[in-house]
Structure formats: C-alpha cells, structure tokens
Protein backbone atom coordinates (compact mmCIF):
# COMPACT_ATOMS: atom_id res chain seq x y z
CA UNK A 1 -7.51 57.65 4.23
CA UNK A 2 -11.70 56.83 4.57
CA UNK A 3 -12.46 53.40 5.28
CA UNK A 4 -13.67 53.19 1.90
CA UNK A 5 -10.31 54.19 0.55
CA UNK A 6 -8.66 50.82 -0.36
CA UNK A 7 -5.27 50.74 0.29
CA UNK A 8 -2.94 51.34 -2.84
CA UNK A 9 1.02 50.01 -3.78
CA UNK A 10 2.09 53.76 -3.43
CA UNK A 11 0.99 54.20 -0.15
CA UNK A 12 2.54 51.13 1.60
CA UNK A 13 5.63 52.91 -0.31
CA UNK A 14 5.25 56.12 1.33
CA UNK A 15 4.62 54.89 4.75
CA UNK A 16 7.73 52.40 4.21
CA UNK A 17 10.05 55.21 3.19
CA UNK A 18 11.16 52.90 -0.20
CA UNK A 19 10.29 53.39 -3.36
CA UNK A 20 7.14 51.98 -5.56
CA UNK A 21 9.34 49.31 -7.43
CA UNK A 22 10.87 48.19 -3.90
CA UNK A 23 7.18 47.04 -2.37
CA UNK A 24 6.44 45.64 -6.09
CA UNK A 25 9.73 43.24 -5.50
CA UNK A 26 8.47 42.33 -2.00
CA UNK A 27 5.31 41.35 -2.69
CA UNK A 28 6.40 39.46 -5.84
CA UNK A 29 8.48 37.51 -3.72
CA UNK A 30 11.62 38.96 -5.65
CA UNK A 31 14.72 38.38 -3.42
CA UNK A 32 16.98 41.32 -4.90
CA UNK A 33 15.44 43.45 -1.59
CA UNK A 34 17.21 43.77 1.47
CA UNK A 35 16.14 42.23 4.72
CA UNK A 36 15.43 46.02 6.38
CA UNK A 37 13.48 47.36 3.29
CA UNK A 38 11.52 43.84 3.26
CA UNK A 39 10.69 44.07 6.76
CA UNK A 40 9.78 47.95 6.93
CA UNK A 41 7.21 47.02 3.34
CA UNK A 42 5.67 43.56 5.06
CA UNK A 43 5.06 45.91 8.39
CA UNK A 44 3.23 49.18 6.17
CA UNK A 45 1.34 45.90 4.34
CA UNK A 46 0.20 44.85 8.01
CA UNK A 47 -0.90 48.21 8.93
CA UNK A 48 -2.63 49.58 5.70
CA UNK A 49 -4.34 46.17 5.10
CA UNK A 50 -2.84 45.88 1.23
CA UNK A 51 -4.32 43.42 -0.71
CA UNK A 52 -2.60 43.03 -3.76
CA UNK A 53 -4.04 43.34 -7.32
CA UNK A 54 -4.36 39.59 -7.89
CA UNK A 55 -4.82 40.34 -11.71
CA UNK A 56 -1.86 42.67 -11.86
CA UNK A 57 0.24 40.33 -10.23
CA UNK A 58 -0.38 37.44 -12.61
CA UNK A 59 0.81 39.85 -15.26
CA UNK A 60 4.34 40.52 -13.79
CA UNK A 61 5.07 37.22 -12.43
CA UNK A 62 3.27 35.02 -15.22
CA UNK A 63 2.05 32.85 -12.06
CA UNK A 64 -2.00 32.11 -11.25
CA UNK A 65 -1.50 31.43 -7.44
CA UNK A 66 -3.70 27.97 -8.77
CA UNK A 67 -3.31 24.45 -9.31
CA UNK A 68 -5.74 21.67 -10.73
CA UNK A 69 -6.41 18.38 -9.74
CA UNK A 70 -7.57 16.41 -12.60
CA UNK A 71 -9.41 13.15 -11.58
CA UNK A 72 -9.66 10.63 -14.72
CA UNK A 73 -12.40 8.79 -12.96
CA UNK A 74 -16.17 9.07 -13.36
CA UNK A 75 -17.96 10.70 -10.59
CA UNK A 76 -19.57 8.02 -8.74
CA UNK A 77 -16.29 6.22 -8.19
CA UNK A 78 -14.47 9.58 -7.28
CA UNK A 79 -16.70 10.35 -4.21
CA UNK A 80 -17.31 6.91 -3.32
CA UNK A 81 -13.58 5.01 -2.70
CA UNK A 82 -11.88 6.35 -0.19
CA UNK A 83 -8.91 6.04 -2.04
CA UNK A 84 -9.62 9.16 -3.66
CA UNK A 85 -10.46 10.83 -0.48
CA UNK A 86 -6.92 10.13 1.29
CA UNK A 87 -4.81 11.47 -1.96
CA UNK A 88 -7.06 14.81 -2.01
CA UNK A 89 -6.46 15.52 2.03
CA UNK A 90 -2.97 14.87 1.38
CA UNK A 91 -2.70 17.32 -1.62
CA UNK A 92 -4.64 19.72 0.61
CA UNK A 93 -2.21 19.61 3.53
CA UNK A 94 1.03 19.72 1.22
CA UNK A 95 -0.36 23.14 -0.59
CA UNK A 96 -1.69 24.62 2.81
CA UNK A 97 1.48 26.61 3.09
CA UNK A 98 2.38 27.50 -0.14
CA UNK A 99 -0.09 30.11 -1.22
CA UNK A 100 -1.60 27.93 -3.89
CA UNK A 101 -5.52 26.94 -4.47
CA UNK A 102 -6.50 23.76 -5.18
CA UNK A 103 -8.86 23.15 -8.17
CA UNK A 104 -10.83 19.98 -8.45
CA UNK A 105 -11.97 18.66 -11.61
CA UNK A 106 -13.45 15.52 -12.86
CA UNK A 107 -12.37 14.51 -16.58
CA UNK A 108 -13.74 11.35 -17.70
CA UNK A 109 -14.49 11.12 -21.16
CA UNK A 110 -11.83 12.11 -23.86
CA UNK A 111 -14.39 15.01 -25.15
CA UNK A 112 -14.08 15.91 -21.33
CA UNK A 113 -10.30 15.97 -21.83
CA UNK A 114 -9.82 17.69 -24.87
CA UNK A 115 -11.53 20.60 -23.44
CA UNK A 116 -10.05 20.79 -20.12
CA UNK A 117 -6.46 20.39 -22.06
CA UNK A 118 -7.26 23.87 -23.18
CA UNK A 119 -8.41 25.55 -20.40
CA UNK A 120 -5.40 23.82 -18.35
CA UNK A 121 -2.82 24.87 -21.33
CA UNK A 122 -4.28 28.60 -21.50
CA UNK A 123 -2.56 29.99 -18.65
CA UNK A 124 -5.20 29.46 -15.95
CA UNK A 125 -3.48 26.77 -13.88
CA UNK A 126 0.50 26.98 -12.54
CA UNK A 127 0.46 23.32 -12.46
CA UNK A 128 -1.36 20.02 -12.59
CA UNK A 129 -1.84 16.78 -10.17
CA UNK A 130 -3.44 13.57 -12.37
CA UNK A 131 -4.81 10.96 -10.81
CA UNK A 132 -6.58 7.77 -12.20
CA UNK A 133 -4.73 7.76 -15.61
CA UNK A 134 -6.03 4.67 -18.19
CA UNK A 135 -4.16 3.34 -21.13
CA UNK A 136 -2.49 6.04 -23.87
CA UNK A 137 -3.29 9.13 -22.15
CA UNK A 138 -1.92 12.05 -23.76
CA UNK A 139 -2.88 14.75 -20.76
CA UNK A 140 0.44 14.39 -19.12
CA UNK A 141 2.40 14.39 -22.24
CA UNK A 142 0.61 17.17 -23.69
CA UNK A 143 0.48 19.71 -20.93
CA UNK A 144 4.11 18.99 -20.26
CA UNK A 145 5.16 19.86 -24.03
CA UNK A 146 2.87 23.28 -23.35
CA UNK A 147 4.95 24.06 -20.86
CA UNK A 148 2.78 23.22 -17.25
CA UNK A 149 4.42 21.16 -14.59
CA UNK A 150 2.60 17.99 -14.08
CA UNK A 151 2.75 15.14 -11.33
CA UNK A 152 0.99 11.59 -11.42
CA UNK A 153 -0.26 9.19 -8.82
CA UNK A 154 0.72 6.39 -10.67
CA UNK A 155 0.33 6.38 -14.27
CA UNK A 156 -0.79 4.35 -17.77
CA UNK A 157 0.96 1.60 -18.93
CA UNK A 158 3.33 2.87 -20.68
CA UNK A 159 3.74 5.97 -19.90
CA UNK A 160 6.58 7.29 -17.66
CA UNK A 161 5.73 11.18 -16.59
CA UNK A 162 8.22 13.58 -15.44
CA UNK A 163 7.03 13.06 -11.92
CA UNK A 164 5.08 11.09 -10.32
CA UNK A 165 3.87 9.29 -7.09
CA UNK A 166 3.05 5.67 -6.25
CA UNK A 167 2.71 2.94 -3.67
CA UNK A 168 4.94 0.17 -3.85
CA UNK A 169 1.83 -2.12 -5.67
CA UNK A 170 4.04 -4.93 -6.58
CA UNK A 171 5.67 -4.93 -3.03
CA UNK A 172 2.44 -4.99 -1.07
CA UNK A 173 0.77 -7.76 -3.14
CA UNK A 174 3.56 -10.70 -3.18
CA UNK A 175 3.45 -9.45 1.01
CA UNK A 176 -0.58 -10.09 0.90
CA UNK A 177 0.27 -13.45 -1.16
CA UNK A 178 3.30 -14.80 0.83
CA UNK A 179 0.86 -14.36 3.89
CA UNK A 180 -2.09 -15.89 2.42
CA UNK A 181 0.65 -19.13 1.89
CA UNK A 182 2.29 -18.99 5.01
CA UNK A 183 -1.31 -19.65 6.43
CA UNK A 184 -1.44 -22.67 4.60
CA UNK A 185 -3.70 -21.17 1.37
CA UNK A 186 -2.31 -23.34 -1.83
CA UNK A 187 -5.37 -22.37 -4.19
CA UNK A 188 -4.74 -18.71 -4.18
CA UNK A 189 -7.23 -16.50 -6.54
CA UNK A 190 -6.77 -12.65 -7.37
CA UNK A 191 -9.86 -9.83 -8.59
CA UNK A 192 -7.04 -7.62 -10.32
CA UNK A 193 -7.40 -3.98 -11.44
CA UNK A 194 -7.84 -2.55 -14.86
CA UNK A 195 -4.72 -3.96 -16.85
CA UNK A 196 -4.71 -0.33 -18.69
CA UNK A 197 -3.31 1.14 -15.45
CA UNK A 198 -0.10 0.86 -13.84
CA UNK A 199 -1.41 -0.43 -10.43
CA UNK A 200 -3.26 -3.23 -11.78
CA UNK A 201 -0.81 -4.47 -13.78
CA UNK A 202 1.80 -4.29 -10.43
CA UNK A 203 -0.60 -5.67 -8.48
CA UNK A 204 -1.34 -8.60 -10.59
CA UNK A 205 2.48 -9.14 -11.33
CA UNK A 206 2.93 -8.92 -7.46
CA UNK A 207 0.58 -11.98 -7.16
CA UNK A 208 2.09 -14.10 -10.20
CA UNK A 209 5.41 -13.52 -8.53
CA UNK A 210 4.57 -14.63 -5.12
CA UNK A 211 2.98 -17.71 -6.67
CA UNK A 212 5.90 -18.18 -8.50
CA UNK A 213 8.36 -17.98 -5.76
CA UNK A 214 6.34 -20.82 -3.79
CA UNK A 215 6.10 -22.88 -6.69
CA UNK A 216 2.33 -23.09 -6.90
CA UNK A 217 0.41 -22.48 -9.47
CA UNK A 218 -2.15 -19.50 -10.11
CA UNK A 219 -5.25 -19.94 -8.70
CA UNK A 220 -7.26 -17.86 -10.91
CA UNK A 221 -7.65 -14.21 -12.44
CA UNK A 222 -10.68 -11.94 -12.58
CA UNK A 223 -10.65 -8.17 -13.67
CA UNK A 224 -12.31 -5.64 -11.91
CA UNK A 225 -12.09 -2.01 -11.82
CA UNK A 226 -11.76 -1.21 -8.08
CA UNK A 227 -15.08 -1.21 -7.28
CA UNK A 228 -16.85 -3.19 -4.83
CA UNK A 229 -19.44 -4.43 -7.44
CA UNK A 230 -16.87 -5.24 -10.22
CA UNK A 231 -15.26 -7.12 -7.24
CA UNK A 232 -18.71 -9.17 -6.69
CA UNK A 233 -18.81 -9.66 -9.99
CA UNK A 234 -15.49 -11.14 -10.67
CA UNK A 235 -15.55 -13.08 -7.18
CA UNK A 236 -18.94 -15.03 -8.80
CA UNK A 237 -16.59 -15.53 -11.77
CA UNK A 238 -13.89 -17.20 -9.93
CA UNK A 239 -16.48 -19.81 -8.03
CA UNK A 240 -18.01 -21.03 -11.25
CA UNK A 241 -14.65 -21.43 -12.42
CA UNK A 242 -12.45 -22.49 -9.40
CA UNK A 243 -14.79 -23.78 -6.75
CA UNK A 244 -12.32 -25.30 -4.64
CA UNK A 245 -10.13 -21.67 -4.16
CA UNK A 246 -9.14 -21.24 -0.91
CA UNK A 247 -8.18 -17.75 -0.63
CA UNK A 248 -8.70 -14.47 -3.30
CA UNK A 249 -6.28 -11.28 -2.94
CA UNK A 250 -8.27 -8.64 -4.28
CA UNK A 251 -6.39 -5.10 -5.58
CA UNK A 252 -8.55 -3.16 -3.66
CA UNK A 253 -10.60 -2.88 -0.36
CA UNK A 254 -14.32 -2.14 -2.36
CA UNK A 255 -13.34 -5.04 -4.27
CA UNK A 256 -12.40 -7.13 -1.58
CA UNK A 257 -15.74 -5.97 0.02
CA UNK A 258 -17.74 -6.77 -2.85
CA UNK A 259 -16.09 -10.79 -2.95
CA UNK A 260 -16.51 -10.95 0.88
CA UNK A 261 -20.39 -10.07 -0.06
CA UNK A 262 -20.55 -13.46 -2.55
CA UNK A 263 -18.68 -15.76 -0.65
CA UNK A 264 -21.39 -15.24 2.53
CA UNK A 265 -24.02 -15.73 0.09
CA UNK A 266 -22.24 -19.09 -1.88
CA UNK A 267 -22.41 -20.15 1.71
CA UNK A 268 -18.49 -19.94 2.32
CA UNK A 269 -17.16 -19.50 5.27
CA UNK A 270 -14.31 -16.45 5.99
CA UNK A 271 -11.77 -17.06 6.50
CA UNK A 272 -12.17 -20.54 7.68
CA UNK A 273 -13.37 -21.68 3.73
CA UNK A 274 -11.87 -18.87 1.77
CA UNK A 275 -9.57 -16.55 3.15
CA UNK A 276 -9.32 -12.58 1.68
CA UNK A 277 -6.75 -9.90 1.79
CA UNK A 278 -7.48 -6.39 0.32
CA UNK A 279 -5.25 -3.56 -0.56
CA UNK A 280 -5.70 -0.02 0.57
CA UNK A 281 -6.37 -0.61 4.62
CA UNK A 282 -9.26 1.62 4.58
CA UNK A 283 -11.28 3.04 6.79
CA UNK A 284 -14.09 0.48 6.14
CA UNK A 285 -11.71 -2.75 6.34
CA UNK A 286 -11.77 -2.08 10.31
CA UNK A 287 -15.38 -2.64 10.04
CA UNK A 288 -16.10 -5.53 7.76
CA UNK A 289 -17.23 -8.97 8.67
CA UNK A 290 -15.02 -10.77 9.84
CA UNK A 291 -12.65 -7.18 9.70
CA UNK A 292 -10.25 -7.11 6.52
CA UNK A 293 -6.26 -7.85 6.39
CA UNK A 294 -5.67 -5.49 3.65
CA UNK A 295 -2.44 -3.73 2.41
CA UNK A 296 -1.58 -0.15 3.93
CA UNK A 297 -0.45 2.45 1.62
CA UNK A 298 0.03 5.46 2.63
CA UNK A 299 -2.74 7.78 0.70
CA UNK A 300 -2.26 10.98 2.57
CA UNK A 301 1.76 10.61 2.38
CA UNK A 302 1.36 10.08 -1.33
CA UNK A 303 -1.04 13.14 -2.05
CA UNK A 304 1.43 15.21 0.31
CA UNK A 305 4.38 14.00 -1.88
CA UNK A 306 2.43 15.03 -5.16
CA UNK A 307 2.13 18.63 -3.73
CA UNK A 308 5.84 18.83 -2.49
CA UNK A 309 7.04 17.90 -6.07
CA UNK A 310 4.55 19.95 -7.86
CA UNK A 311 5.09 23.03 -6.10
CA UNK A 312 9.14 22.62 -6.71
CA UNK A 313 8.50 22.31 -10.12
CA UNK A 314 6.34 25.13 -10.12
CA UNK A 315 9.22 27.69 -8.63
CA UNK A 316 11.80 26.48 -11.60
CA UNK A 317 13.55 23.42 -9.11
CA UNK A 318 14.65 20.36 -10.59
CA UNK A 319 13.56 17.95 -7.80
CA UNK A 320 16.59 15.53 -7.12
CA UNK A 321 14.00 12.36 -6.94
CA UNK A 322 11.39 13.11 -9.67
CA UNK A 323 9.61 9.53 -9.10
CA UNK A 324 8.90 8.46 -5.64
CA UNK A 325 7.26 5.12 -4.73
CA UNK A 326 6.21 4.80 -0.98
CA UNK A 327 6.70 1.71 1.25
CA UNK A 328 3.60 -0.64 1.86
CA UNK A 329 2.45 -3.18 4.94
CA UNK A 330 0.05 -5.69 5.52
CA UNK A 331 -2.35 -5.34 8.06
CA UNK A 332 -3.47 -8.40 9.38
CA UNK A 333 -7.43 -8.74 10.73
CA UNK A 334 -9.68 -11.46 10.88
CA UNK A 335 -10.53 -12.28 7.53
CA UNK A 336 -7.23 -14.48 6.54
C-alpha cells in the first residue's frame, strides 16, 4: 500500500484475520465481538492508520459524534459574565472523553430559535445543553418531543425539563441574608434577577425567606438582569427609595459590582455604611474594592454534571437522578 493509499475497512479485516462485518462491529462500538477479535481489529486500526468514514458511520449508527450548546443569552452578556465561562469549561472537561464535539451557539431572539429548532431537530446534533432559558420557552419541550436528549442549567419558570442542572439558589441566598443579619444589618435590600427565570425567582424567595425567618421586614426589591449595569441601575433605584438601607444582596457578582460602583459615588461607605454580598464567587470578587463576600456555586461542577447526564442519555440510559442541584457556600471578604 503507497502512502497515498488510504487505508480501507477491508484491509484492517485482512490483516486482523476477521471478517469485514467483525471490524464494522468494533468500530461501531457494537459489543456482540469477542475480546480477542476486538483486540486483534483495534491493533490492525493502530498499524494501518484507519480513519473511519465519519459519514458512513452516521448512517449505521444514526449517531453525529456532536452535541450543541445553545446559549439563550445575547452575545455581549455571553462573553462577558464569567458565569458563562465556568459552565462551558465544565461541559468541555465532562465531553473530553467521550468522543463527542462541542458546538456553541448563541440563540437570542425567537426568529433565532425557530431556526436553530430545525437545524437541531434535523439530525445534525446527538444532543443538546440549554443554558439561560427565559419565561415559556418551548426549545426544551420541543426538541425533546422530536426525539433529542436535552439537559438545562436551570430552567423557565415553569418549566420542569427532563434533566437538568442547578445551584442550590434558594440555599445560598437565605445563607448570604442570615449573614448579612448576624452582622447586625436590619435594613436588608436585594437587586434580584429576571423573575422569568428560575434563579431569580429562587434567589429572591431565598431573601424573602431569610427576612422572614428573622422577623424583619424587606428592605427593598430592584430587578436586574445579571449585569453589572442593570445592577447600578437598580442599586440608584433602591437609594432614592430606601436611603437608610444598610446592606443589598445582589443575585449576581456583575450586579453586585455594578451597586458597589453607586454606593462609592452616593458617598457610602462599604461595608461600614452599606454592606454587599454577591452570588457567583467569581474570579473578579477577589479583586473588588473592598473584595466581595459572594456565594460559591460550583460552575465547572455544574457544566461537568450537564455533560455526564447528557451523554447517558445520549447512549439510551435512564439516569437514576435526572435533576441535580449542587450545594452552595458563602465566601466571606471584606465587603460585609
């Protein structure tokens, strides 16, 4: 054989000593071959150099080797919270030995949607991770009743998907609360999430719960949408409203950052005036100032999670815990 010659199914047969259908099963992954013949195919693979017919393959197994990761977000927010960033290394680390590609896309817009629904339906994809899922979204729904396995990092309100992946939200805001009033805070403020997600409404339920437990009342609600300027914006709106607030949990760290940004310029002091607490523990709370207690939840855990469940799905296996919510911690820094 030239070096030109590429290396065909029948010849990794011959030099095997099995038959054509025998390497087909092997490299197939079938397990009706036996240990010998596998070993004696997998060794002629290793010395001819086979590459299998990727588009052949797909035919007899029905399977693309592929999986898509469908961000509901608009760009700018996608490459610019690290939130995003810790659930895609995660992903990438719980696929790296399972033979399947990663595809990234960005869906924001239901036009955007509707067209990747198509593509993702069509047979292109094996299986689908969701992340930043608003309101009445139909994607999960709708690729599940087409047949494609599908995992969530969190989800709509409303909606409960076959599988899916979360933090403990609820959990790691009454902790973030419970230390803001053991610290001696009694006009507690939040900056929320969007209430068409499930995190933000957790994470505001988390406060109203702590609050509730203490007996004191709430000491104001503002809306953002994770990002640091919504999270300037709604901190301005809690001052003009509730000037005397002594503390703000914020539902994420941009957000957090964003407040942190007003209160210097209002004149207040942190965390001697008003105290903050985010929730993520990023990278950037370390570096804040003062640094930033925040919540901990473990991003790269989750996105590894979201792989491990997808890729059981994917092979036919029913896993035995389809939902799986992660613990949470406070970290405690300077700010509170």
């Amino acid at each position: 054989m030239t070096s030109q010659q590429r290396p065909t199914l029948e010849a990794v047969a011959a030099l095997a000593g099995v038959g054509r259908g025998t390497v087909s099963r092997v490299v197939n992954g079938s397990p009706k071959v036996s240990p010998q013949a596998r070993e004696a195919v997998l060794n002629a693979i290793d010395e001819l150099g086979y590459v299998p017919n990727r588009a052949a393959r797909m035919l007899v197994t029905r399977r693309t080797d592929t999986v898509a990761l469908v961000m509901s977000e608009m760009e700018e927010k996608v490459f610019a919270e690290p939130y995003f960033a810790g659930i895609i290394r995660g992903i990438s680390h719980g696929l790296a030995d399972t033979g399947l590609q990663l595809l990234l896309t960005i869906a924001h817009s239901q036009a955007e949607h509707k067209r990747l629904e198509h593509y993702l339906t069509d047979q292109h994809v094996d299986g689908v991770l969701l992340s930043g899922l608003h309101g009445d979204d139909s994607l999960p729904r709708h690729l599940e009743e087409n047949g494609v396995p599908t995992v969530c990092v969190g989800g709509p309100v409303g909606l409960e998907p076959v599988s899916y992946v979360d933090a403990d939200n609820a959990g790691g805001a009454r902790e973030a609360v419970n230390h803001l009033i053991e610290r001696g805070r009694r006009r507690i403020a939040t900056i929320t999430g969007p209430q068409d997600m499930r995190v933000g409404v957790e994470r505001l339920g988390g406060y109203c719960a702590a609050l509730a437990s203490a007996g004191l009342p709430e000491g104001g609600v503002a809306y953002g949408d994770f990002g640091e300027e919504s999270g300037a914006q709604a901190m301005r709106d809690l001052l003009a409203r509730e000037p005397d607030l002594d503390a703000v949990f914020t539902a994420s760290d941009p957000m957090a950052i964003g407040a942190m940004r007003v209160l210097k310029e209002s004149g207040r002091r942190i965390p001697d005036d008003v105290a903050v607490v985010g929730f993520d523990d990023s990278a950037t709370a370390r570096h804040t100032v003062p640094p930033l207690t925040s919540v901990h939840q473990p991003l790269e855990s989750m996105g590894r999670e979201m792989a491990r469940l997808l890729y059981a799905r994917i092979k036919g296996e029913t896993p035995e815990h389809p939902a799986v919510i992660l613990e949470t911690h406070l970290v405690v820094r300077e700010s509170s």
